[in-house]
N, C-alpha and C. Protein backbone atom coordinates (compact mmCIF):
# COMPACT_ATOMS: atom_id res chain seq x y z
N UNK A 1 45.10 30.49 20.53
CA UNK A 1 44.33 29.81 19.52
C UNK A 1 42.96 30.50 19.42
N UNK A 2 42.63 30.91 18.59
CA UNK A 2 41.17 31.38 17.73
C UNK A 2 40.06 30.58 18.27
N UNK A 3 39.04 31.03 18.91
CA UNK A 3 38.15 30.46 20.18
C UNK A 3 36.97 29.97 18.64
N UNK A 4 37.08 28.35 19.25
CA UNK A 4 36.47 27.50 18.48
C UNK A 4 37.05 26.86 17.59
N UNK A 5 38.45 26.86 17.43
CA UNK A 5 39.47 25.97 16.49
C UNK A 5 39.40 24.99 17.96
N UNK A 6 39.53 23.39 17.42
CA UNK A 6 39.56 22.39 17.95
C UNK A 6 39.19 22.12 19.36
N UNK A 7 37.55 22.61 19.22
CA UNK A 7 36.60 22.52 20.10
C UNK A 7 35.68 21.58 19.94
N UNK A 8 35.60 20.70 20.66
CA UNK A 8 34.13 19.41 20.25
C UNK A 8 33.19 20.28 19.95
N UNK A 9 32.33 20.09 19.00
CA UNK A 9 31.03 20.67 18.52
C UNK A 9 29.76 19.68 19.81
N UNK A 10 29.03 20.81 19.72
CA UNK A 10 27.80 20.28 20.26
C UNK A 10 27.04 18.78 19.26
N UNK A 11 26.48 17.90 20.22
CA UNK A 11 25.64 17.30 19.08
C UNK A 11 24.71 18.16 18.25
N UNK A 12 24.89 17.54 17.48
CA UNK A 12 24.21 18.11 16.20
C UNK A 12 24.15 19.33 15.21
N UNK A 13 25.70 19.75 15.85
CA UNK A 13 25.97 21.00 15.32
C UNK A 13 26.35 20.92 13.97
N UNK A 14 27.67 19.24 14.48
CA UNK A 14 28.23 19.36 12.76
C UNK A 14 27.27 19.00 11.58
N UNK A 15 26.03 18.09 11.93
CA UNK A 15 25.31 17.93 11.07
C UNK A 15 24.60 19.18 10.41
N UNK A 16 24.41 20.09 11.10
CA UNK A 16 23.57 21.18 10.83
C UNK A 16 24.31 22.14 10.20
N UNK A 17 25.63 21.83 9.78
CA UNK A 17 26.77 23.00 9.27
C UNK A 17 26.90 21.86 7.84
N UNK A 18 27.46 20.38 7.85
CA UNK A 18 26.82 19.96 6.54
C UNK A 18 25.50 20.05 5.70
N UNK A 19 25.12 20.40 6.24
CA UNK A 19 23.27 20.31 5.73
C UNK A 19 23.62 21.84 5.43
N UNK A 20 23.98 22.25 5.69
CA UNK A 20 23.67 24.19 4.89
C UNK A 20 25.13 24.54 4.11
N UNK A 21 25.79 23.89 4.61
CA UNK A 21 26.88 24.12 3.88
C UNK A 21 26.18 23.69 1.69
N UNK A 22 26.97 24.42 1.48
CA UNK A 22 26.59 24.73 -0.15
C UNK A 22 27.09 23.35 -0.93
N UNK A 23 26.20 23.22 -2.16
CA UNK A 23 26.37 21.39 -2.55
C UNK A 23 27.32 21.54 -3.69
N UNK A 24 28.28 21.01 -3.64
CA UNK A 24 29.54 22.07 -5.21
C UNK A 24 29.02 20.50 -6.11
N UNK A 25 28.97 21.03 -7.40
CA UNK A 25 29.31 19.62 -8.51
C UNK A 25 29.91 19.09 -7.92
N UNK A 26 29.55 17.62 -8.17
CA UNK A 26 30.17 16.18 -7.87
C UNK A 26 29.75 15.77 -6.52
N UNK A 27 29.12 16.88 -5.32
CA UNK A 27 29.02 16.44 -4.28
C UNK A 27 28.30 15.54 -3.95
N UNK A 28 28.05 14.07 -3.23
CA UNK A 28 26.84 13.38 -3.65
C UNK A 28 26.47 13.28 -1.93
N UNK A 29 26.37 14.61 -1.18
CA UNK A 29 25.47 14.88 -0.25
C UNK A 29 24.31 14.88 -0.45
N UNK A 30 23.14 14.44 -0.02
CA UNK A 30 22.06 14.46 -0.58
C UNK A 30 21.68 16.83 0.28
N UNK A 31 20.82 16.67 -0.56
CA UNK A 31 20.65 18.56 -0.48
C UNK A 31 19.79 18.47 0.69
N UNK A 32 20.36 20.18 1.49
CA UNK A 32 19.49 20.04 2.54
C UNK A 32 17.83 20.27 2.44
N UNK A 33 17.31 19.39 3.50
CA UNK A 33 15.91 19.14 4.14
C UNK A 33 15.12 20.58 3.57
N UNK A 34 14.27 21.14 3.24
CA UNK A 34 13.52 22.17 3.48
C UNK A 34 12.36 22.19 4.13
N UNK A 35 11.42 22.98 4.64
CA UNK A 35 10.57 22.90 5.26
C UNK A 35 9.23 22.22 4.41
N UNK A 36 9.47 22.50 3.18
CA UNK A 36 8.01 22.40 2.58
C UNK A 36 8.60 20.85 2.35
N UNK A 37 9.87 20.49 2.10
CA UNK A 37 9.99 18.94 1.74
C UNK A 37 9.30 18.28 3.48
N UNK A 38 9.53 18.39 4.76
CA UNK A 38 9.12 17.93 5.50
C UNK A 38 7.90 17.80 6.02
N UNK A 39 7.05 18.94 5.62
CA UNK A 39 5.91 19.22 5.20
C UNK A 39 5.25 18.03 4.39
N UNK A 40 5.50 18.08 3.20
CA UNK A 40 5.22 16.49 2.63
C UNK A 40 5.34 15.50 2.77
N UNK A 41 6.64 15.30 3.60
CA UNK A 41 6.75 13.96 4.19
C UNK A 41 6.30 13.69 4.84
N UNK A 42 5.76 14.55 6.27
CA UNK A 42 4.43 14.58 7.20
C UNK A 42 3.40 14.29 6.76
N UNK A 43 2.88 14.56 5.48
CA UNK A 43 1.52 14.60 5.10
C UNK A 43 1.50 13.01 4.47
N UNK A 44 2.84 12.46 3.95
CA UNK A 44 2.69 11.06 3.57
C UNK A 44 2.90 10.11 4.29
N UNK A 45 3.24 10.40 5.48
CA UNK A 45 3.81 9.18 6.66
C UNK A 45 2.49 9.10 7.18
N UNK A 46 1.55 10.59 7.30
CA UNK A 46 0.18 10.51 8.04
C UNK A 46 -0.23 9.56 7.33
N UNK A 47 -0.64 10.15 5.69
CA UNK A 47 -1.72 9.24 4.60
C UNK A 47 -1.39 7.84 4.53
N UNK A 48 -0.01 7.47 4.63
CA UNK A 48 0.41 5.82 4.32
C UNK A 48 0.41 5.42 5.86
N UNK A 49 0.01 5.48 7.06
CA UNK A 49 -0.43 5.14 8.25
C UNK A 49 -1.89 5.02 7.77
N UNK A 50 -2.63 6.16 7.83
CA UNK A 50 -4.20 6.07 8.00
C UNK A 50 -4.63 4.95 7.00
N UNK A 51 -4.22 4.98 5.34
CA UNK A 51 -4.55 4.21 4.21
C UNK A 51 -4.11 2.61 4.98
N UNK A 52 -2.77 2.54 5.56
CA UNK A 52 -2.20 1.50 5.48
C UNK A 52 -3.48 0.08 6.87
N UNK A 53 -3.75 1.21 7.68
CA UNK A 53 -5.28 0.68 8.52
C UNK A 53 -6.33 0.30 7.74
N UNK A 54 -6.83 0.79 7.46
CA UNK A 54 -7.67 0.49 6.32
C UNK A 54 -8.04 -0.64 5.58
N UNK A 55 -6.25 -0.66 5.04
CA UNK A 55 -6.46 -1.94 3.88
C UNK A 55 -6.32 -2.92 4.85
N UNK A 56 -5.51 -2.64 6.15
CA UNK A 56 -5.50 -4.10 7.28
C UNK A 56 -6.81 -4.60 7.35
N UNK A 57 -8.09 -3.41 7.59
CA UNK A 57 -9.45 -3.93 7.98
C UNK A 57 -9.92 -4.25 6.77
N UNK A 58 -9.74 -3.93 5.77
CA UNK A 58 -10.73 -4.43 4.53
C UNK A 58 -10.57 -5.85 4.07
N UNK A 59 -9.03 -5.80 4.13
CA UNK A 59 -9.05 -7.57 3.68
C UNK A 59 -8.88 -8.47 5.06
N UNK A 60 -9.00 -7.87 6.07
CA UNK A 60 -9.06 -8.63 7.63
C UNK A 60 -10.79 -9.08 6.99
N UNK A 61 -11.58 -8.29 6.78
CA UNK A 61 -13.11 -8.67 6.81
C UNK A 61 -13.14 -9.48 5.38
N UNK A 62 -11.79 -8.78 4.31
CA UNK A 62 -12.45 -10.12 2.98
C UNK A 62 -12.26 -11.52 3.28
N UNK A 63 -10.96 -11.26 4.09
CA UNK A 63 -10.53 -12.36 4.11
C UNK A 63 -11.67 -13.28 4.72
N UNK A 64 -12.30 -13.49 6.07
CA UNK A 64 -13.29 -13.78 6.58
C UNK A 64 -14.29 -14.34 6.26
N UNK A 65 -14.86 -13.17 5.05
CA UNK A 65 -15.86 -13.21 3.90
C UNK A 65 -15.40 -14.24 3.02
N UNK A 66 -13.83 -14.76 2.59
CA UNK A 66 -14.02 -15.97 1.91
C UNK A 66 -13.79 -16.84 2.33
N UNK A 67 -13.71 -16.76 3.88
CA UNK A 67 -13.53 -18.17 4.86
C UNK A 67 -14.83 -18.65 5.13
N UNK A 68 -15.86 -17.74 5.21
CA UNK A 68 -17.41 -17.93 5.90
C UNK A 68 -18.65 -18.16 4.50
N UNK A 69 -18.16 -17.44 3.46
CA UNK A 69 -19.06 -17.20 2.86
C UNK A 69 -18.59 -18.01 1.27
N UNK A 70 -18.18 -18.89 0.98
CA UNK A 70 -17.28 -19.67 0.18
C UNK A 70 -17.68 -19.97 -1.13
N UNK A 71 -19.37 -20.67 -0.60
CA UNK A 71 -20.39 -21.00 -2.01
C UNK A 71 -20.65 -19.74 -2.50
N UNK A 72 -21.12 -18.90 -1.88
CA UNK A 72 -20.95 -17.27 -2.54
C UNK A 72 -19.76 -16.46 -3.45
N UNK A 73 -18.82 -16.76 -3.05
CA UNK A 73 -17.55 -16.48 -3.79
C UNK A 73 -17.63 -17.51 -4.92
N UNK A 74 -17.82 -18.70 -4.83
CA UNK A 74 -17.44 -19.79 -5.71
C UNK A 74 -18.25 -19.28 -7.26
N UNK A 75 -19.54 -19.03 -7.21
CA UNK A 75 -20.04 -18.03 -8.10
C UNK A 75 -19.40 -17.12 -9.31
N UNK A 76 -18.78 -16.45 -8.37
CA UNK A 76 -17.69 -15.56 -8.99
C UNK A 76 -16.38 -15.98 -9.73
N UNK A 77 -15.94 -17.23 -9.33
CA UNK A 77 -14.70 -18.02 -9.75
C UNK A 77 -14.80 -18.18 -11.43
N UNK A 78 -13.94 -17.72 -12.27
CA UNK A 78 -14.08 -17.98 -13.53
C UNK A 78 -14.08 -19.90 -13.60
N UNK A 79 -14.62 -20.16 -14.78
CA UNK A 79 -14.44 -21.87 -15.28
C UNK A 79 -13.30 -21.92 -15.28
N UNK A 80 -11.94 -21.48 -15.48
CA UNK A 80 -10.82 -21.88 -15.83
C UNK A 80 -10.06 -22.59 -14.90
N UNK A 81 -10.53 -21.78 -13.76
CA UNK A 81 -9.75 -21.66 -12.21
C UNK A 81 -9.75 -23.02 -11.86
N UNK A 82 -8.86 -23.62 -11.82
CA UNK A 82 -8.74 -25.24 -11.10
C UNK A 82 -8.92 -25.21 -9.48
N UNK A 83 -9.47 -26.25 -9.38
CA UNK A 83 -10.22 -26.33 -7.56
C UNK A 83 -10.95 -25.21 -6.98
N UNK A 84 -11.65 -24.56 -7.54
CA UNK A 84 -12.37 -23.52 -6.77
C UNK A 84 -12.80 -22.91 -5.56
N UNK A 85 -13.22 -24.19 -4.57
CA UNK A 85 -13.05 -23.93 -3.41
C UNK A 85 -11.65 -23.84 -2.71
N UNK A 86 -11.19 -24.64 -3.29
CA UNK A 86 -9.39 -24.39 -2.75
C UNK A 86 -9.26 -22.75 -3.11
N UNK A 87 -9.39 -22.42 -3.85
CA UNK A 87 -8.82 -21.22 -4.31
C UNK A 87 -9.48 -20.12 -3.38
N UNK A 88 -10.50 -20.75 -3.41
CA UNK A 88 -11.45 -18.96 -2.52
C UNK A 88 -11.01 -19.32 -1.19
N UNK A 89 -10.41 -20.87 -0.44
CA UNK A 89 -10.59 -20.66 0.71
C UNK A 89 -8.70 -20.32 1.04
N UNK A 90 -8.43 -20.42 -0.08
CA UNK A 90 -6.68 -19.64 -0.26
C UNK A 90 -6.46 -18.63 0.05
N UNK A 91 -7.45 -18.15 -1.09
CA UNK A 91 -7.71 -16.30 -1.07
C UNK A 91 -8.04 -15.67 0.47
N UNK A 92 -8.84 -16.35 0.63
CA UNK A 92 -9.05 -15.85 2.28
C UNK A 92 -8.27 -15.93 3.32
N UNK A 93 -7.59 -17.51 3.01
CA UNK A 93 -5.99 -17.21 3.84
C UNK A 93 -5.12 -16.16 3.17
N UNK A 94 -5.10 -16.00 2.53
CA UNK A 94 -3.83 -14.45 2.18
C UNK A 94 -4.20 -13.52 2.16
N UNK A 95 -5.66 -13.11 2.30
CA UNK A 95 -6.32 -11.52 2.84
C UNK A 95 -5.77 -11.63 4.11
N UNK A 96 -6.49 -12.77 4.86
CA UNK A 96 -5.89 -12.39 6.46
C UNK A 96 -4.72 -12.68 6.72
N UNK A 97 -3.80 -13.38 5.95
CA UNK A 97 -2.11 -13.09 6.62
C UNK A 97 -1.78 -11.94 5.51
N UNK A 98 -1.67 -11.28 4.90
CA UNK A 98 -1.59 -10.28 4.21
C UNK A 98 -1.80 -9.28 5.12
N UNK A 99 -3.30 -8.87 5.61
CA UNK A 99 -3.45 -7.85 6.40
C UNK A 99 -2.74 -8.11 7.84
N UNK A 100 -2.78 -8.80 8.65
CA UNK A 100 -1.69 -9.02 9.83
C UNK A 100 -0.26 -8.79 9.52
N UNK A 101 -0.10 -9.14 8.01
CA UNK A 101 1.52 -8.54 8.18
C UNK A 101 1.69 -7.21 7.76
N UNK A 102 0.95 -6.50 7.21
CA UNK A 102 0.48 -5.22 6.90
C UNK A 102 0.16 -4.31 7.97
N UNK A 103 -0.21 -4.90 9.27
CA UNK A 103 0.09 -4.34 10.40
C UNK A 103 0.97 -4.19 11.07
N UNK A 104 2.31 -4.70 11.12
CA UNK A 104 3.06 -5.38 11.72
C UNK A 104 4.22 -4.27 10.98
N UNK A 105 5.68 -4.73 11.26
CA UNK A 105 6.69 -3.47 10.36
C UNK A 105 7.57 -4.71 9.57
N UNK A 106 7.89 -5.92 10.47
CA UNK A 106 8.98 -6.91 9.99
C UNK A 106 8.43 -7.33 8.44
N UNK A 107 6.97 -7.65 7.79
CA UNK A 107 6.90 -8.28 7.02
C UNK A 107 5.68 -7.21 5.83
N UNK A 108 5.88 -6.10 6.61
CA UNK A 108 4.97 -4.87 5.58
C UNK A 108 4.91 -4.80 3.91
N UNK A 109 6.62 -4.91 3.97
CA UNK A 109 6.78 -4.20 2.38
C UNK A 109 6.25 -5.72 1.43
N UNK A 110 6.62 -6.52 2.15
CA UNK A 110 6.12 -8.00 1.54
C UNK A 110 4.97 -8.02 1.35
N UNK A 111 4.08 -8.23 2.48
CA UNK A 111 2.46 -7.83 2.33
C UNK A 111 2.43 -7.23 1.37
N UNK A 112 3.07 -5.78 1.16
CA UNK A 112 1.88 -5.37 -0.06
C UNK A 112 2.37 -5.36 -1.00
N UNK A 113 3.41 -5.96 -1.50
CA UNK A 113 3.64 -6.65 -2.97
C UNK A 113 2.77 -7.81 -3.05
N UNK A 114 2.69 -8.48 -1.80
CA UNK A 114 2.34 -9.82 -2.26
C UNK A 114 0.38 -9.71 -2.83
N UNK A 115 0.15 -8.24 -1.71
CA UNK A 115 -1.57 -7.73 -1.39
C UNK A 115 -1.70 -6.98 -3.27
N UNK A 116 -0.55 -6.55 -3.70
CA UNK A 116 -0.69 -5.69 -4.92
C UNK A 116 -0.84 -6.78 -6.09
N UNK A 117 -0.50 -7.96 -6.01
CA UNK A 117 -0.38 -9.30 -6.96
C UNK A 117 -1.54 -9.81 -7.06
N UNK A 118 -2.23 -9.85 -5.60
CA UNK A 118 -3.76 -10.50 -4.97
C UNK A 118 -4.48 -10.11 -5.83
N UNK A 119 -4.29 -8.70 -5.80
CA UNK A 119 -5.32 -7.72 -6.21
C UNK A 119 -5.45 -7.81 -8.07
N UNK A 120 -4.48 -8.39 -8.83
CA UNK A 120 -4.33 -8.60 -10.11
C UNK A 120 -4.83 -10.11 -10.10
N UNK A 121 -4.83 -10.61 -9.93
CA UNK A 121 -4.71 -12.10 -9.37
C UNK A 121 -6.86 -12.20 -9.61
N UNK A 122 -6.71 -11.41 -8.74
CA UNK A 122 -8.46 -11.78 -8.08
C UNK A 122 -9.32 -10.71 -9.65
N UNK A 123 -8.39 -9.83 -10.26
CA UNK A 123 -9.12 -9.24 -11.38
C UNK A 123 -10.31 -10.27 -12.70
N UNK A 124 -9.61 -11.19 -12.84
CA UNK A 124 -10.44 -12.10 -13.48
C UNK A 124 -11.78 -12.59 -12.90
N UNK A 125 -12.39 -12.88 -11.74
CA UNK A 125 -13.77 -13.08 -10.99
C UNK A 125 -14.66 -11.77 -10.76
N UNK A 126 -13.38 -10.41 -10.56
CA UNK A 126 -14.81 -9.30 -11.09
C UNK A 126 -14.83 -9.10 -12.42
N UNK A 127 -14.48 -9.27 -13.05
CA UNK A 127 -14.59 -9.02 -14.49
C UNK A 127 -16.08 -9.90 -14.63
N UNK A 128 -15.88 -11.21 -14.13
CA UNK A 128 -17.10 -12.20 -14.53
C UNK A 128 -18.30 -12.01 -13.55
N UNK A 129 -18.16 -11.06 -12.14
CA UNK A 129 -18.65 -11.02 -11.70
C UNK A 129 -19.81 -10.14 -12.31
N UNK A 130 -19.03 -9.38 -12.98
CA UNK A 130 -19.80 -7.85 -13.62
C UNK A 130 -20.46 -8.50 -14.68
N UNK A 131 -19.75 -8.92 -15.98
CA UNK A 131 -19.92 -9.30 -17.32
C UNK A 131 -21.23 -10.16 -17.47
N UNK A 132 -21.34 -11.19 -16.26
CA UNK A 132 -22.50 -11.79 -16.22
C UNK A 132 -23.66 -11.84 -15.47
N UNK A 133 -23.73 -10.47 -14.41
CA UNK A 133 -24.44 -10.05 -13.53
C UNK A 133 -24.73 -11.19 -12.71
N UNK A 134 -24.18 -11.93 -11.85
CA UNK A 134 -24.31 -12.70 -11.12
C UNK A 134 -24.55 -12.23 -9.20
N UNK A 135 -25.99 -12.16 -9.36
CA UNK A 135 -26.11 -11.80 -7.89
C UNK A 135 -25.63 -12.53 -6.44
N UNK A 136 -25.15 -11.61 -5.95
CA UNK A 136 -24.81 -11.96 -4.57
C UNK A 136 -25.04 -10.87 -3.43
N UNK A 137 -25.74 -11.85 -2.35
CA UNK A 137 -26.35 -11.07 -1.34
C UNK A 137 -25.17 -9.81 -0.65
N UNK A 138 -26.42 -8.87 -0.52
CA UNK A 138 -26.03 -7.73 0.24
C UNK A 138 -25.08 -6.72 -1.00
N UNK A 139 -24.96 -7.12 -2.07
CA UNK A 139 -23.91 -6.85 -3.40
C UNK A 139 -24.58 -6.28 -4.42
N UNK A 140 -24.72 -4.76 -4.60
CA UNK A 140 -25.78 -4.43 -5.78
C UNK A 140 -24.93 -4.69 -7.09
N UNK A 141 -25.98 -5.45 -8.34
CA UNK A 141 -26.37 -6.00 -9.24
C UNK A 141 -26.11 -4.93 -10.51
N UNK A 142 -25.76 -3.71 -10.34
CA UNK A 142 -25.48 -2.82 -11.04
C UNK A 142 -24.47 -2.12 -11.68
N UNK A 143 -24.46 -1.77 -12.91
CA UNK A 143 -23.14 -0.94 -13.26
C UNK A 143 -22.49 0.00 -12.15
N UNK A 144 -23.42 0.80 -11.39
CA UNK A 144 -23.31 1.85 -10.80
C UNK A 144 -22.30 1.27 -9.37
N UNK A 145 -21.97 -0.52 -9.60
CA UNK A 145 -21.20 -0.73 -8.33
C UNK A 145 -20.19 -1.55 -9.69
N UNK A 146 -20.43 -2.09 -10.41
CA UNK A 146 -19.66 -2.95 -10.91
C UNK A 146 -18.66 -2.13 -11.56
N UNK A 147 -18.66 -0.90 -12.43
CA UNK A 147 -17.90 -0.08 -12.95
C UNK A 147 -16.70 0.84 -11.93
N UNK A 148 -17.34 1.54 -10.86
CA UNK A 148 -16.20 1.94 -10.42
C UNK A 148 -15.35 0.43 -9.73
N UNK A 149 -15.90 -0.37 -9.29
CA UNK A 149 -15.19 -1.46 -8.60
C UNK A 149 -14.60 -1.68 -9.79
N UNK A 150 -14.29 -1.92 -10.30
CA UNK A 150 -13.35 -2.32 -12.00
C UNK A 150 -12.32 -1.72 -12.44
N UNK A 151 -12.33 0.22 -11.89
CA UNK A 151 -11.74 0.95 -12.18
C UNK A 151 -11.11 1.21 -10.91
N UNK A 152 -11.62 1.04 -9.92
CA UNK A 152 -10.67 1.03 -8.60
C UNK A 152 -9.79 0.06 -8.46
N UNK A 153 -9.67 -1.07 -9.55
CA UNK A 153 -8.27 -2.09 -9.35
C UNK A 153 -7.42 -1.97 -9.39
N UNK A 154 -6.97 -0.67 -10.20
CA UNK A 154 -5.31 -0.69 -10.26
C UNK A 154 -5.25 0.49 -9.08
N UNK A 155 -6.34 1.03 -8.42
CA UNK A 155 -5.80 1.93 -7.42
C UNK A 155 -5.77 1.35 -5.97
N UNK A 156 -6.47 -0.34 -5.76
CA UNK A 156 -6.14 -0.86 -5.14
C UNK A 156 -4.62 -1.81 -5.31
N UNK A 157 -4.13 -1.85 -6.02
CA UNK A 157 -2.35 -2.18 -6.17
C UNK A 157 -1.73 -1.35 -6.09
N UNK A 158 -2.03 0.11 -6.51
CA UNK A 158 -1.08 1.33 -5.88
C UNK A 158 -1.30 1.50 -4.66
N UNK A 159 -2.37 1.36 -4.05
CA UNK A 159 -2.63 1.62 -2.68
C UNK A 159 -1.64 0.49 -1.86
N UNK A 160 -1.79 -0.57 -2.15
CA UNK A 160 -0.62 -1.97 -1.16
C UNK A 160 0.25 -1.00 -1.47
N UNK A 161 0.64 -1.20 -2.75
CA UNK A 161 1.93 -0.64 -2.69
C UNK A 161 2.73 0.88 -1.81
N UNK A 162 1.78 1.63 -1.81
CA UNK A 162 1.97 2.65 -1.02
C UNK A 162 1.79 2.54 0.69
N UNK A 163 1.14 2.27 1.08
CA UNK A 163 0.85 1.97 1.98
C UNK A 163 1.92 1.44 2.89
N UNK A 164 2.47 0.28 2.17
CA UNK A 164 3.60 -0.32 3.14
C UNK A 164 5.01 -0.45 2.89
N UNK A 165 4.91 0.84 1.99
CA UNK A 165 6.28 1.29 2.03
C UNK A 165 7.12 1.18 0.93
N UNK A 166 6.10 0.52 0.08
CA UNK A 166 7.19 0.23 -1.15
C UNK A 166 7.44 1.20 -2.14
N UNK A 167 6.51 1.98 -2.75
CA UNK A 167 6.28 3.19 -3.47
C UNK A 167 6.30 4.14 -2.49
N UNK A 168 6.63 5.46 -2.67
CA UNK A 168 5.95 6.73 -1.54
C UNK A 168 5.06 7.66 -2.63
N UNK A 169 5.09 7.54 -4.52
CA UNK A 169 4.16 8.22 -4.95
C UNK A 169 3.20 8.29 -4.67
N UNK A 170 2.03 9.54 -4.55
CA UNK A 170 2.73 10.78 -4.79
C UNK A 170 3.29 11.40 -3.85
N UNK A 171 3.70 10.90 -2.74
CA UNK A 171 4.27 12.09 -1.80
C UNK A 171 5.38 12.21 -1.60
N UNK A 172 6.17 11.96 -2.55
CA UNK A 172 7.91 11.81 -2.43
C UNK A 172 8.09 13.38 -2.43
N UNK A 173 9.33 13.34 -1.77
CA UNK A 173 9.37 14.93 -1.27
C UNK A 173 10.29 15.44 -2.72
N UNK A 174 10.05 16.72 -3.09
CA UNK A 174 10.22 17.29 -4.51
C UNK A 174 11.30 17.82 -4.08
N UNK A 175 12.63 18.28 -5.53
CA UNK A 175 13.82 19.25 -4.99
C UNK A 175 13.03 20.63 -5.41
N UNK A 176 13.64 21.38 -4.83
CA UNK A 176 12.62 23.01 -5.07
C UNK A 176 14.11 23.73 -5.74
């Protein structure tokens, strides 16, 4: 017998002979790995780790901020909003269980759908926050904070979303 006909393969041999083996029409192998695709995927597992810290600490401290600081937020609450203090001291419960599960792996992808909704959700109080220049301590009073904060909203809902897994744009690995 022909040395290597019905020989156990090493682990990981046969995988490594599907993966290069050639992809014919119809095959629905996914195509092999390349270096520059792993390359990117490295660079997005880093960025959606480092980003995904981040947003844990930012709304770990908003959250806080609308547990501690309430009459200050209340300010900001459009007229429409029914119970106001209920609402800001809501909001502050779902920054901080939001960010704890955003740390965590069991309840991530949830968090940041639920953190990407927040973030649409809470758009109506900066709008009024800005529109009517309503000061609040330690919070500059200016276009020069109110404008990019306005325009950073939808990159804070791509960000949940990326972050914990639900989107990988932009770092989805490309076919070459």
């Amino acid at each position: 017998m022909p040395h290597g006909h019905n020989q156990p393969c090493k682990k990981g041999q046969l995988e490594q002979a599907i993966r290069a083996a050639p992809v014919e029409r119809g095959d629905m192998r996914p195509p092999a790995e390349t270096n520059t695709m792993r390359a990117e995927r490295s660079i997005g597992l880093h960025a959606r780790s480092v980003m995904r810290w981040i947003m844990t600490a930012f709304y770990a401290l908003a959250g806080v901020a609308h547990l501690t600081l309430t009459d200050k937020f209340l300010l900001i609450v459009p007229n429409w909003v029914p119970f106001p203090r209920a609402v800001v001291l809501l909001t502050g419960i779902c920054e901080l269980a939001g960010s704890i599960a955003l740390a965590g792996t069991r309840l991530r992808r949830l968090a940041g759908i639920m953190l990407a909704l927040y973030a649409v959700c809470v758009f109506p109080a900066n709008i009024k926050h800005a529109l009517e220049g309503i000061r609040l301590p330690s919070v500059p009073d200016s276009w020069w904070y109110h404008g990019p904060r306005l325009a950073f909203q939808p990159v804070l809902v791509w960000w949940a979303l990326f972050c914990s897994g639900v989107i990988d744009w932009p770092f989805r690995a490309r076919p070459h």
